[in-house]
Protein backbone atom coordinates (compact mmCIF):
# COMPACT_ATOMS: atom_id res chain seq x y z
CA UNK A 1 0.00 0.00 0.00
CA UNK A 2 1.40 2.88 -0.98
CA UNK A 3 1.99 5.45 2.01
CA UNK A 4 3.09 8.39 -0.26
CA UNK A 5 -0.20 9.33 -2.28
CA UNK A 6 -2.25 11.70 0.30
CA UNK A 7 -5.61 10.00 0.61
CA UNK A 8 -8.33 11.17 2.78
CA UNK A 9 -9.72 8.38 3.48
CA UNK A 10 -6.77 6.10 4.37
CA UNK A 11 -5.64 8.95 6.48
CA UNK A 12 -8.59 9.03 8.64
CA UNK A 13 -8.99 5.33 9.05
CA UNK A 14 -4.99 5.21 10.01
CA UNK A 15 -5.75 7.28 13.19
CA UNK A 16 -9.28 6.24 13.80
CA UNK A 17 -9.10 2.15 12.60
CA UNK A 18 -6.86 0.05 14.69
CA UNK A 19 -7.91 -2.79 12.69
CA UNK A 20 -6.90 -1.07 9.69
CA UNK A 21 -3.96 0.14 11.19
CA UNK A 22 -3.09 -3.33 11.68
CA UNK A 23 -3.84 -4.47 7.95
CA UNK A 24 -1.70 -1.66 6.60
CA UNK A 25 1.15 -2.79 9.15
CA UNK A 26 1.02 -6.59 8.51
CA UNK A 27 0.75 -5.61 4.08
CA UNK A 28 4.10 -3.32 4.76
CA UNK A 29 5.45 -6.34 6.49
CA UNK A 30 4.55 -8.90 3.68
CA UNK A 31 5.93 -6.07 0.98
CA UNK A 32 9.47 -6.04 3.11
CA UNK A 33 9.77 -9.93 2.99
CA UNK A 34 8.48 -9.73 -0.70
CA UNK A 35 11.42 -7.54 -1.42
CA UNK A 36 14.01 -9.74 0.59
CA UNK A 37 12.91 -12.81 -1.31
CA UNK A 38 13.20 -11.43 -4.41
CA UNK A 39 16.95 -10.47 -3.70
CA UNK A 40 17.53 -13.76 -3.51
CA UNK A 41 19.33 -15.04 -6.82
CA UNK A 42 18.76 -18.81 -6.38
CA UNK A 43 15.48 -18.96 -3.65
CA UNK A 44 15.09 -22.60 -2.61
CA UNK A 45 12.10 -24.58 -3.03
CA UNK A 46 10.82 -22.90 0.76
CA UNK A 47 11.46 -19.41 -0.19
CA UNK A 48 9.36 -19.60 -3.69
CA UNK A 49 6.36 -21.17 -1.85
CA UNK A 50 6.98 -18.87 0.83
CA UNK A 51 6.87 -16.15 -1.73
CA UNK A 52 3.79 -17.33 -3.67
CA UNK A 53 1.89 -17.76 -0.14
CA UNK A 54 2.85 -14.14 1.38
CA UNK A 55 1.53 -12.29 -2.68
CA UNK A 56 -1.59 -14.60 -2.05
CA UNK A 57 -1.71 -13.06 1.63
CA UNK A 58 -0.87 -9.44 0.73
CA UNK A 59 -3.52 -9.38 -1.73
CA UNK A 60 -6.40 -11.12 0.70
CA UNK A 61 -5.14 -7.71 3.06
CA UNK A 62 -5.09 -5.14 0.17
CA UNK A 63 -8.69 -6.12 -0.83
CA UNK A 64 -9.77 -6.16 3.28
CA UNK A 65 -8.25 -2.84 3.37
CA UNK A 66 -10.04 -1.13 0.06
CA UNK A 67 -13.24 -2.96 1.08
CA UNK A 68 -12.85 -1.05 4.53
CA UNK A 69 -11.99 2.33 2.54
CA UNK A 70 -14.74 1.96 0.72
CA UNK A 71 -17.30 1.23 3.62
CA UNK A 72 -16.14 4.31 5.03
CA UNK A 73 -16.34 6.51 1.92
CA UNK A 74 -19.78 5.63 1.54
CA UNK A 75 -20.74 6.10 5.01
CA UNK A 76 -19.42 9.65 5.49
């Protein structure tokens, strides 16, 4: 998730949300160990399922988080 971009929304739920706070924490982590996996020049066979299972799990949280930007949008 991308930290940078002002958003409203995002911003509001990131001091209001602890839930979403701890979404947008646990997809940084999964983004971190992303990039440290894919430094890895030959990754053995439990570092590319490890990889494949944490973009499966990072993408689960991105959607959780949107869905929860978006039930806030509509609501206020």
């Amino acid at each position: 998730m991308d930290l940078s971009t002002p958003d409203p929304v995002r911003d509001e739920l990131l001091k209001s949300n602890a839930t979403f706070r701890d979404l947008v924490h646990q997809h940084q982590n999964y983004e971190k160990r992303l990039n440290e996996l894919a430094a890895i020049t030959f990754p053995s066979d439990d570092e590319q399922f490890e990889e494949s299972t944490l973009k499966k799990k990072k993408l689960m949280i991105k959607d959780e988080i949107h869905a929860i930007m978006n039930e806030y949008a509509t609501s206020h």
